[in-house]
Structures are given as C-alpha cells and as structure tokens.
C-alpha atoms as a PDB file:
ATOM      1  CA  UNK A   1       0.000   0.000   0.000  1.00  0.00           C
ATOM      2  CA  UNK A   2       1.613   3.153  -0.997  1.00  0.00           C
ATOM      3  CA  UNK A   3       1.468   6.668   0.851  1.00  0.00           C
ATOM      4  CA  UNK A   4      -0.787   8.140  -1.235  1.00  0.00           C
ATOM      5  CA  UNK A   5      -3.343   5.300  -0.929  1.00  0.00           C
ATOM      6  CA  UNK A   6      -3.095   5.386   3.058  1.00  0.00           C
ATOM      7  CA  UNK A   7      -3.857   8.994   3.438  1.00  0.00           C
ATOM      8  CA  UNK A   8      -6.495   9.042   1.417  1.00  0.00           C
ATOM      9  CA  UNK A   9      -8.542   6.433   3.333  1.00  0.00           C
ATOM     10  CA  UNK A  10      -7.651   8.239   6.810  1.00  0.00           C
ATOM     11  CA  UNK A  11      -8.038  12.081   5.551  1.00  0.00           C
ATOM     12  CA  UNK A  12      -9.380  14.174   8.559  1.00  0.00           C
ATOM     13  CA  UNK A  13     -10.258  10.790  10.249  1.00  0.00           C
ATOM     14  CA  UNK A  14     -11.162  11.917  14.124  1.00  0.00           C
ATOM     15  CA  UNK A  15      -8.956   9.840  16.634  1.00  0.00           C
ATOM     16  CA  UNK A  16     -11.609   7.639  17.904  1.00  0.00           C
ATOM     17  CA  UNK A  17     -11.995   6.410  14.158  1.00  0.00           C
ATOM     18  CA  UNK A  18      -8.137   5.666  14.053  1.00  0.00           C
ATOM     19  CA  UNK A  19      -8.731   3.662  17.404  1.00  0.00           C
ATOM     20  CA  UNK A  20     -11.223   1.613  15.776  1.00  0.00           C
ATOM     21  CA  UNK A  21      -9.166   0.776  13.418  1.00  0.00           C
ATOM     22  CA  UNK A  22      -6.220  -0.299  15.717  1.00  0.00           C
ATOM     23  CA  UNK A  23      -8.760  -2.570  17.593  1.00  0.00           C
ATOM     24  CA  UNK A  24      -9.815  -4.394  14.519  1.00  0.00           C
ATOM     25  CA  UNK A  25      -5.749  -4.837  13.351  1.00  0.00           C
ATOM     26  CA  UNK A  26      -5.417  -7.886  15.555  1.00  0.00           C
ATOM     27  CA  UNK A  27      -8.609  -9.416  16.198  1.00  0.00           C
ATOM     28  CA  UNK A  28      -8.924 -13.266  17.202  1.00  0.00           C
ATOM     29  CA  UNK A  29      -5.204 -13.142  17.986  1.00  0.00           C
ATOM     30  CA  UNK A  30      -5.257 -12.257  21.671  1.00  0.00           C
ATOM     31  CA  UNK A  31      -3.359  -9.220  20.814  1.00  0.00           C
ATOM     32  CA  UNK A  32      -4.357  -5.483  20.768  1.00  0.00           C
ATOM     33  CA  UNK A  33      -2.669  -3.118  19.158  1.00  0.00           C
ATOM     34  CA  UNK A  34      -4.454  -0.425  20.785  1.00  0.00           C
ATOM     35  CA  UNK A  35      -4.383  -1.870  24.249  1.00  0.00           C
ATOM     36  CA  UNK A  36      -0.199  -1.770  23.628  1.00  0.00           C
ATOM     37  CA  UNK A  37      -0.806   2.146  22.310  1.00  0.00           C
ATOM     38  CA  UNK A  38      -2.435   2.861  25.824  1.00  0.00           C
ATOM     39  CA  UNK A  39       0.322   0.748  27.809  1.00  0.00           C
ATOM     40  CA  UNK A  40       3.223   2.650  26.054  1.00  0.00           C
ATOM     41  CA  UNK A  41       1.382   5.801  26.397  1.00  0.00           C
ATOM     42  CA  UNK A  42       0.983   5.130  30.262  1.00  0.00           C
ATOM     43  CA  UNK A  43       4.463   4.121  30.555  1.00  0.00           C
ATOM     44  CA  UNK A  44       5.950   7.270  29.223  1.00  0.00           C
ATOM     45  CA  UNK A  45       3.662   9.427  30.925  1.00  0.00           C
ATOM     46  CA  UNK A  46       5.189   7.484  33.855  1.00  0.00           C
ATOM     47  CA  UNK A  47       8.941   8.551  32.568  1.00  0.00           C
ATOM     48  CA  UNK A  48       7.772  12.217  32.071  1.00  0.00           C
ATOM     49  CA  UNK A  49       6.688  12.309  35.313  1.00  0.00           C
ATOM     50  CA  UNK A  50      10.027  11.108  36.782  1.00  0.00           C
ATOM     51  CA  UNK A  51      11.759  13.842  34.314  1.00  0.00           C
ATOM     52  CA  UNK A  52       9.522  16.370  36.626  1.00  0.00           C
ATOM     53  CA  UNK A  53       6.917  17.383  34.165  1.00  0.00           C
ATOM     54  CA  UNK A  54       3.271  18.252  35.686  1.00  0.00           C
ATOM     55  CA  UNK A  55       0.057  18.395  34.600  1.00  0.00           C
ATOM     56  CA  UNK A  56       0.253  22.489  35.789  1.00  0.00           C
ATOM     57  CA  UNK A  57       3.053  23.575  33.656  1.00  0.00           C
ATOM     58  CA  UNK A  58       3.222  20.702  30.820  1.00  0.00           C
ATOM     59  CA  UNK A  59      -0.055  19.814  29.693  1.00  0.00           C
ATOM     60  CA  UNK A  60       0.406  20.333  25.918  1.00  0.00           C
ATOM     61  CA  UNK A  61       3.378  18.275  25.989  1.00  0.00           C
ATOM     62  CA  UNK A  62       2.035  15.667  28.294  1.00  0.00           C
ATOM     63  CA  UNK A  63      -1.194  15.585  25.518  1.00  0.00           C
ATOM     64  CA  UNK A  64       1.145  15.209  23.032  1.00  0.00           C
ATOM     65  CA  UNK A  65       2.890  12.398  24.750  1.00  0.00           C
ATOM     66  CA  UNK A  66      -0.249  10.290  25.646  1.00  0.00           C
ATOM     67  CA  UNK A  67      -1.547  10.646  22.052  1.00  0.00           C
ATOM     68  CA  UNK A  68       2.424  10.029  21.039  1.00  0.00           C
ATOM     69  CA  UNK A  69       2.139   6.437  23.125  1.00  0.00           C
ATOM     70  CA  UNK A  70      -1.504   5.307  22.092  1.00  0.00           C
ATOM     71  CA  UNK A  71      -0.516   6.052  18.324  1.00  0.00           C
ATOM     72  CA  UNK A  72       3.187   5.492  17.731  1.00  0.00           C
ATOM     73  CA  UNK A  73       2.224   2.099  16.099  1.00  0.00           C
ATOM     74  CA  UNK A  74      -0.920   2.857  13.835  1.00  0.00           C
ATOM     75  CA  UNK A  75       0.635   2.654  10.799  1.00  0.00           C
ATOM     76  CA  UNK A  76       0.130  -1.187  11.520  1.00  0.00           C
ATOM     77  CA  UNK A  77      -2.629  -1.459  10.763  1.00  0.00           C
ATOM     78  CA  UNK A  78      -1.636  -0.583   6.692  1.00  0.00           C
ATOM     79  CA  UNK A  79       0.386  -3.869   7.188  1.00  0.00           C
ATOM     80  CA  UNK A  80      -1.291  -6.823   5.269  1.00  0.00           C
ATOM     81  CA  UNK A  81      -3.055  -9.205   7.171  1.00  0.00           C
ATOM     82  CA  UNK A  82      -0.648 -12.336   6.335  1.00  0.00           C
ATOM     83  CA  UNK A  83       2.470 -10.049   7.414  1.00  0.00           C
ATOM     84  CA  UNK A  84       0.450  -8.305  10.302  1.00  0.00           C
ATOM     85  CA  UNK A  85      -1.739 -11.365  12.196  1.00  0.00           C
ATOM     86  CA  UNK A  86       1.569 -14.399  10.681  1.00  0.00           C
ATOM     87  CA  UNK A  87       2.348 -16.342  14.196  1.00  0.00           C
ATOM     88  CA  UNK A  88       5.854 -17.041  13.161  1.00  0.00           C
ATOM     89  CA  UNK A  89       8.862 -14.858  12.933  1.00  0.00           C
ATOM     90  CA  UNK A  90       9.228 -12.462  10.861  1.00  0.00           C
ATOM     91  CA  UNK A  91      11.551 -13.489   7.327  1.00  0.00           C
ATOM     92  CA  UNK A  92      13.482 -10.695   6.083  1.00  0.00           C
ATOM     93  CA  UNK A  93      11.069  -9.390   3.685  1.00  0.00           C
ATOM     94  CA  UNK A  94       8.258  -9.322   5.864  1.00  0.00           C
ATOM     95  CA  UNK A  95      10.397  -7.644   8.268  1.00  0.00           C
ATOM     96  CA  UNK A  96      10.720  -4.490   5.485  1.00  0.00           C
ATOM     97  CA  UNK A  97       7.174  -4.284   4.969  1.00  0.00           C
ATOM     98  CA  UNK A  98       6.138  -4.092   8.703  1.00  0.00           C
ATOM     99  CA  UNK A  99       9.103  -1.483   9.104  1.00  0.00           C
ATOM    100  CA  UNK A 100       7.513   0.499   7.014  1.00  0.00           C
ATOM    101  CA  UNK A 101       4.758   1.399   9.653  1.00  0.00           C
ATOM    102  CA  UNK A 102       6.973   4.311  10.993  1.00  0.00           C
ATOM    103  CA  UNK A 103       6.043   5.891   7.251  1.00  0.00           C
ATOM    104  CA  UNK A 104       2.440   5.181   7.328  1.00  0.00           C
ATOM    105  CA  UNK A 105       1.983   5.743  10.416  1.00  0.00           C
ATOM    106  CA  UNK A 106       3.696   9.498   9.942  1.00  0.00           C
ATOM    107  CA  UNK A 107       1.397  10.049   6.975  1.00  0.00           C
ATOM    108  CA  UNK A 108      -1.924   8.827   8.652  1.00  0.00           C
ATOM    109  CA  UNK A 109      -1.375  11.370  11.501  1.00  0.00           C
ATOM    110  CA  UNK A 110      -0.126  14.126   9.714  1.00  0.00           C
ATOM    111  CA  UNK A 111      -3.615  13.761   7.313  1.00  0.00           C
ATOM    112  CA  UNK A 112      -5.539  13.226  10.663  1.00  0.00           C
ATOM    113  CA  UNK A 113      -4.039  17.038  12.103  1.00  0.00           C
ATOM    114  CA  UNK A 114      -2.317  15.558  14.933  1.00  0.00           C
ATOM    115  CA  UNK A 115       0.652  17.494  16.763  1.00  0.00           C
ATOM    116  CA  UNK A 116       3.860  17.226  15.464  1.00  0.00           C
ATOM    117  CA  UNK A 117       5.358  15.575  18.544  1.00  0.00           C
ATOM    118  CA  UNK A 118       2.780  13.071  17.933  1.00  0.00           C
ATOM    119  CA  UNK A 119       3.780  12.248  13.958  1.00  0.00           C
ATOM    120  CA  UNK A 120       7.299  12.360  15.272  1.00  0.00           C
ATOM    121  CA  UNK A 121       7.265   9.594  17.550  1.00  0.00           C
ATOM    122  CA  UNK A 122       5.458   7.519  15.078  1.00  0.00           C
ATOM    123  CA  UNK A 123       8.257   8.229  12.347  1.00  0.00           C
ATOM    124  CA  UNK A 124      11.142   8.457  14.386  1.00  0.00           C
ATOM    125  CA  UNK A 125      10.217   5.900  17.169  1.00  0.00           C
ATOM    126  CA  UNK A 126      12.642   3.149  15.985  1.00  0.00           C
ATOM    127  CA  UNK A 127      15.784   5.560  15.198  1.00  0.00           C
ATOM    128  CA  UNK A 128      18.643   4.380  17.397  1.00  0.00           C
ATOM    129  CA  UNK A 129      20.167   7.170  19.781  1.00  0.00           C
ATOM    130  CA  UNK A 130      23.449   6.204  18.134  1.00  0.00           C
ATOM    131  CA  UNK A 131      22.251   5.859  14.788  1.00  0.00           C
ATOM    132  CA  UNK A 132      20.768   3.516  12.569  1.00  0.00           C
ATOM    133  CA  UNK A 133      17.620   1.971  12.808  1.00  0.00           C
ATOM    134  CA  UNK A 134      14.256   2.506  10.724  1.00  0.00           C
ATOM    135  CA  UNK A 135      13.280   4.208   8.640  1.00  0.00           C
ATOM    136  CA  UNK A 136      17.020   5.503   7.258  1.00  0.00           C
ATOM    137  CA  UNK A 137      17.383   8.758   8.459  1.00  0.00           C
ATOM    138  CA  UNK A 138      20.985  10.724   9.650  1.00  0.00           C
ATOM    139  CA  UNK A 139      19.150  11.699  13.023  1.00  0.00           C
ATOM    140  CA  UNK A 140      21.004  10.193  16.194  1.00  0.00           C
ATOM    141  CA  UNK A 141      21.374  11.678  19.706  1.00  0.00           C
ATOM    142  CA  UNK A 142      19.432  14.672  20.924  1.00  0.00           C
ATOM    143  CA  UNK A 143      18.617  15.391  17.102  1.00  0.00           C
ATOM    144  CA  UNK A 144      15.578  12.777  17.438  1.00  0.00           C
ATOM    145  CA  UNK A 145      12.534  14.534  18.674  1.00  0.00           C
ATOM    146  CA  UNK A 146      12.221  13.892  22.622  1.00  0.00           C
ATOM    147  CA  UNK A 147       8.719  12.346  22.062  1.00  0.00           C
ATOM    148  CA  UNK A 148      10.234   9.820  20.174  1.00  0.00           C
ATOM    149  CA  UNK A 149      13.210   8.982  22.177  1.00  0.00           C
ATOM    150  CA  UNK A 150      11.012   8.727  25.315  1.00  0.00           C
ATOM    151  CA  UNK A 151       8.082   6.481  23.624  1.00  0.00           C
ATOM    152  CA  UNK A 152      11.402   4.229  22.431  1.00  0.00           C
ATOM    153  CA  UNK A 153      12.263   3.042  25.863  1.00  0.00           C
ATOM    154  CA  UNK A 154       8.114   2.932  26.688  1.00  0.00           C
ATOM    155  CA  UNK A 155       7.460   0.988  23.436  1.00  0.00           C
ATOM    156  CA  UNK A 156      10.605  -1.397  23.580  1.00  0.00           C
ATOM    157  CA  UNK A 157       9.870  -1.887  27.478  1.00  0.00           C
ATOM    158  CA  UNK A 158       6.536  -2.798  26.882  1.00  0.00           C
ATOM    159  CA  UNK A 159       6.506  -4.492  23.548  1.00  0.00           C
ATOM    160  CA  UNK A 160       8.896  -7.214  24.436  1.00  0.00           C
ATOM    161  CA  UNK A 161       7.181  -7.863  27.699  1.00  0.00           C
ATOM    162  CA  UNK A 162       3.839  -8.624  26.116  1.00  0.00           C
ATOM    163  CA  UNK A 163       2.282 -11.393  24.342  1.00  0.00           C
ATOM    164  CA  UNK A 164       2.610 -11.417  20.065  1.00  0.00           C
ATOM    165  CA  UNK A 165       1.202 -13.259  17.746  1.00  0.00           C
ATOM    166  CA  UNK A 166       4.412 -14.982  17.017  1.00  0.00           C
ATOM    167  CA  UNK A 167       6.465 -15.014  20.332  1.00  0.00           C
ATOM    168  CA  UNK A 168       5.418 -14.960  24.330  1.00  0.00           C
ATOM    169  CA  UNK A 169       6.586 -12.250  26.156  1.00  0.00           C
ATOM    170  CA  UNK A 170      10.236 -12.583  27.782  1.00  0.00           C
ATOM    171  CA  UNK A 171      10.985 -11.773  31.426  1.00  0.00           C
ATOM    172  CA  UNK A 172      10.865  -8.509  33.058  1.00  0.00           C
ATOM    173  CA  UNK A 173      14.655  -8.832  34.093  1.00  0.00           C
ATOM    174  CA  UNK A 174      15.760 -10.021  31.165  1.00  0.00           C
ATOM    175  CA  UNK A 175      13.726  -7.127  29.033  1.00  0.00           C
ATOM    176  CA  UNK A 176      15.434  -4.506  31.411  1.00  0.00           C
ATOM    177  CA  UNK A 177      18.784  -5.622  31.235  1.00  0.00           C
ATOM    178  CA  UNK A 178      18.480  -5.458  27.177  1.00  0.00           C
ATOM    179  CA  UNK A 179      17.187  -1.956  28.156  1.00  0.00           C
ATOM    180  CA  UNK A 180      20.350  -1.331  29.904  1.00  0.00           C
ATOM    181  CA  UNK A 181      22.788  -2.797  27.468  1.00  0.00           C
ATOM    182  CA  UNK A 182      21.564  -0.707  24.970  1.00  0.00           C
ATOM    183  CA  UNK A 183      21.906   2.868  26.867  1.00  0.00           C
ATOM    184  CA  UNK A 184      22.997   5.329  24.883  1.00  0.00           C
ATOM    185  CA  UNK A 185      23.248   3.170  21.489  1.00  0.00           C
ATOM    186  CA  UNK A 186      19.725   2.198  20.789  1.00  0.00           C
ATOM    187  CA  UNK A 187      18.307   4.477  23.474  1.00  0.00           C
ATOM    188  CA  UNK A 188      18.834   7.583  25.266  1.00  0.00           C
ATOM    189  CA  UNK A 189      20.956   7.435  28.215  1.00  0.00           C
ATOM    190  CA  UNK A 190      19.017  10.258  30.337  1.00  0.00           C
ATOM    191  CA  UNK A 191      15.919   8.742  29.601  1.00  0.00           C
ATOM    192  CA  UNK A 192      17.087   5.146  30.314  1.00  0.00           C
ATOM    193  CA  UNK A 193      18.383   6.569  33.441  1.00  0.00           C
ATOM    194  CA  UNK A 194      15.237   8.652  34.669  1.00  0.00           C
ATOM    195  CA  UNK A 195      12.895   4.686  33.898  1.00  0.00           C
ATOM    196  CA  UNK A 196      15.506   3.152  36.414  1.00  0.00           C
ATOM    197  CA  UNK A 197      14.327   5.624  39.095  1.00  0.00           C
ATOM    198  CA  UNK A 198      10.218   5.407  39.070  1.00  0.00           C
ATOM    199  CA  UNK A 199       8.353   3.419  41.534  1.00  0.00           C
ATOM    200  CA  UNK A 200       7.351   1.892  38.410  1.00  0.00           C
ATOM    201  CA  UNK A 201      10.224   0.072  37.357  1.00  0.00           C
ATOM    202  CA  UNK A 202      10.921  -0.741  40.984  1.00  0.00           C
ATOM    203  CA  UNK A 203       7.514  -2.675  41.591  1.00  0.00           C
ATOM    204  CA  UNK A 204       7.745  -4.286  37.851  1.00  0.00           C
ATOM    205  CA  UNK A 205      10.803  -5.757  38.572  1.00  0.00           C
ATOM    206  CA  UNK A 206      10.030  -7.031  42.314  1.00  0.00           C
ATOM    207  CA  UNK A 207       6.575  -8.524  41.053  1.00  0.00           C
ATOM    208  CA  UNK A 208       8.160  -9.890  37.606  1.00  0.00           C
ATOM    209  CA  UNK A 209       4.864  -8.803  36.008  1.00  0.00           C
ATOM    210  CA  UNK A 210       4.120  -5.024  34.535  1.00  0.00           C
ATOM    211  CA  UNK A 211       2.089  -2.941  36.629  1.00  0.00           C
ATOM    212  CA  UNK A 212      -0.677  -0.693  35.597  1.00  0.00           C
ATOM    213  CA  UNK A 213       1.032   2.519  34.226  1.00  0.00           C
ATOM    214  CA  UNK A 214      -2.555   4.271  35.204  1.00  0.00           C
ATOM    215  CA  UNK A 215      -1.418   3.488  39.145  1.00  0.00           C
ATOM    216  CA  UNK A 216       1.568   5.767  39.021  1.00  0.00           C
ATOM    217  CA  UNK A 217       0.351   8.634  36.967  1.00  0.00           C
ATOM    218  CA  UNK A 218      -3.152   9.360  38.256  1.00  0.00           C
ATOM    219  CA  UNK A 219      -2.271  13.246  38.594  1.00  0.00           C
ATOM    220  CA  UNK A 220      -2.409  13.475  34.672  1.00  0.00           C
ATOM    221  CA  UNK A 221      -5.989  12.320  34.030  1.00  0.00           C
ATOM    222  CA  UNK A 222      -4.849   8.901  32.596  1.00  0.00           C
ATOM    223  CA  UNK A 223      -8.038   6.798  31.902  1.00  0.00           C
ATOM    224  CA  UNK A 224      -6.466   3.398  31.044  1.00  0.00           C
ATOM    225  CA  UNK A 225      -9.771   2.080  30.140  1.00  0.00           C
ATOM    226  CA  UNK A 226     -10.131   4.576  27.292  1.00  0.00           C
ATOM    227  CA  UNK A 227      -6.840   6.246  26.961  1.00  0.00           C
ATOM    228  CA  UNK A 228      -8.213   9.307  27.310  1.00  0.00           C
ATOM    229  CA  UNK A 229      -7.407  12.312  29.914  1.00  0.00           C
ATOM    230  CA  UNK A 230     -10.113  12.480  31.962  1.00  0.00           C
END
C-alpha cells in the first residue's frame, strides 16, 4: 500500500476512528494493538513524570505524549493481514514491509491534524540514539525529537514484555537488562536513566509482572480504560 493510498482512506479521520481501526488490526489473535498504544502511552507518561513534568506547567506536551504512546504504532494497521496477524517470525522481507509502519503511520497522523510531537514519535520511534535503525534517516542523539526517544524506551519496554502473535513475552529482568545494554546506542541514556528511578520500574521488577502505568500517573488524568485524559 503506498502513501498516497493510506492517506487518502484516513483524511481528517477523528482519533476515535483511528482507534477503531487499531482494535480491529489484531482481532482473534489475543493481541491489541491499541491496548499496547495505551500501555506505552501510560508508561511514558510514567517517565515524564520522573523527568519532573506536571500536569500544571506541561499539559500540551504531556497531551502530546499520551496521544504520542496510544498512536506510535498505527501505521500497523496498513500492514497486510498475512504479514500483520503471521504467528511465526518475521523473514526478512516481511520484516521491510512491517518497518515500514513508521512511514504510514507518519502520513496517517499528519492527514488526521495531529501534533507534530505526535507524527514524530510515530516516524522516528525506531531511530537508534546512536544511529541507525528505521526508517534511514541521519538523526542520532538529541537530534531525534524527545517524544520519540522517550516512547522508544516505553514501546521497547513494553513491547517485548507482552504477548505477540508470534512469540510470548520474555521476562521482566531479562527485558530490562536489554534496556540497559543498549543505553545510549539504541536508546537515550538520560531517559534510560530517569525509567531506572520510578516506583514503576521498581515494583515491575520485584513482582516480575508489569504494573498498571494508570497506578503511578493518576495526577495526569490517565483513563487506562479509554486512553483518554479524563
């Protein structure tokens, strides 16, 4: 599916319409993709928070960063179904076409009038803080848009601790010392640094199981039921 085709089916289409659409992406797998845009969202609210952000003085960005989390992946849902919904690992050419979702996913919020924080994180999500990555780009460092280097860390945290299609979800400890590993080459350091310090982190690790993000950040209207600020 090309760009051209994608924004045309999602021109001025309201958020709630876009969140249909990520419900439907993975139905009768046991997977949501829009349950894992409301996680990520919650868990970087969670790191803003920790970075001393408030709901007084930050609320734009702290918008920006919710709707960041609960649509950094919805150019998924462009994917075709055999590629999107296959329960074994990816091959190599599958894995092109589902990188591609940073592109759609750019272009279906830029046609829908989201913020540009928001399209950022979507394009710019899977850019490594040291370089590389997807899509190919010459950003690295504090050149990639903050939302996107804080949904990174939210998105990798969460996305390898969940349930796929294709794989179970691995270990808390082992997810987090991956996390750790990669400070500073496929993440930001700071941001890295400022997850290892929240009570959320703490009680994921002791418990082995991810806690409700909506617990820790109740001061910024979270409503994990929804994903919308209350």
């Amino acid at each position: 599916m090309d760009s051209d085709t994608v924004t045309t089916l999602v021109r001025k289409t309201p958020p709630e319409h876009l969140r249909e659409r990520m419900r439907g992406a993975y139905r009768g797998t046991g997977y949501s993709l829009a349950d894992h845009g409301q996680r990520v969202a919650g868990v970087a609210l969670v790191i803003a928070a920790e970075w001393g952000f408030t709901s007084a003085s930050n609320a734009t960005f702290l918008e920006d960063l919710r709707l960041a989390g609960e649509f950094h992946d919805i150019g998924k849902i462009t994917v075709a179904e055999d590629v999107r919904l296959s329960t074994t690992t990816f091959n190599d050419a599958e894995r092109r076409v589902m990188e591609r979702h940073t592109e759609f996913g750019a272009a279906i919020l830029r046609e829908a009038g989201m913020p540009e924080a928001v399209i950022d994180a979507a394009l710019y999500h899977h850019v490594r803080y040291a370089g590389g990555g997807y899509p190919d780009t010459m950003l690295s460092g504090d050149a990639i848009p903050f939302s996107a280097r804080i949904i990174a860390v939210a998105d990798y945290f969460v996305a390898r601790t969940e349930d796929r299609p294709h794989r179970a979800g691995h270990p808390v400890a082992e997810v987090w010392a991956d996390l750790l590993e990669n400070r500073g080459v496929w993440f930001d350091p700071h941001i890295v640094d400022t997850f290892e310090r929240t009570a959320f982190l703490d009680e994921a690790r002791r418990a082995g199981c991810v806690p409700d993000p909506s617990r820790f950040i109740g001061g910024f209207g979270y409503n994990r039921s929804n994903g919308i600020a209350a």
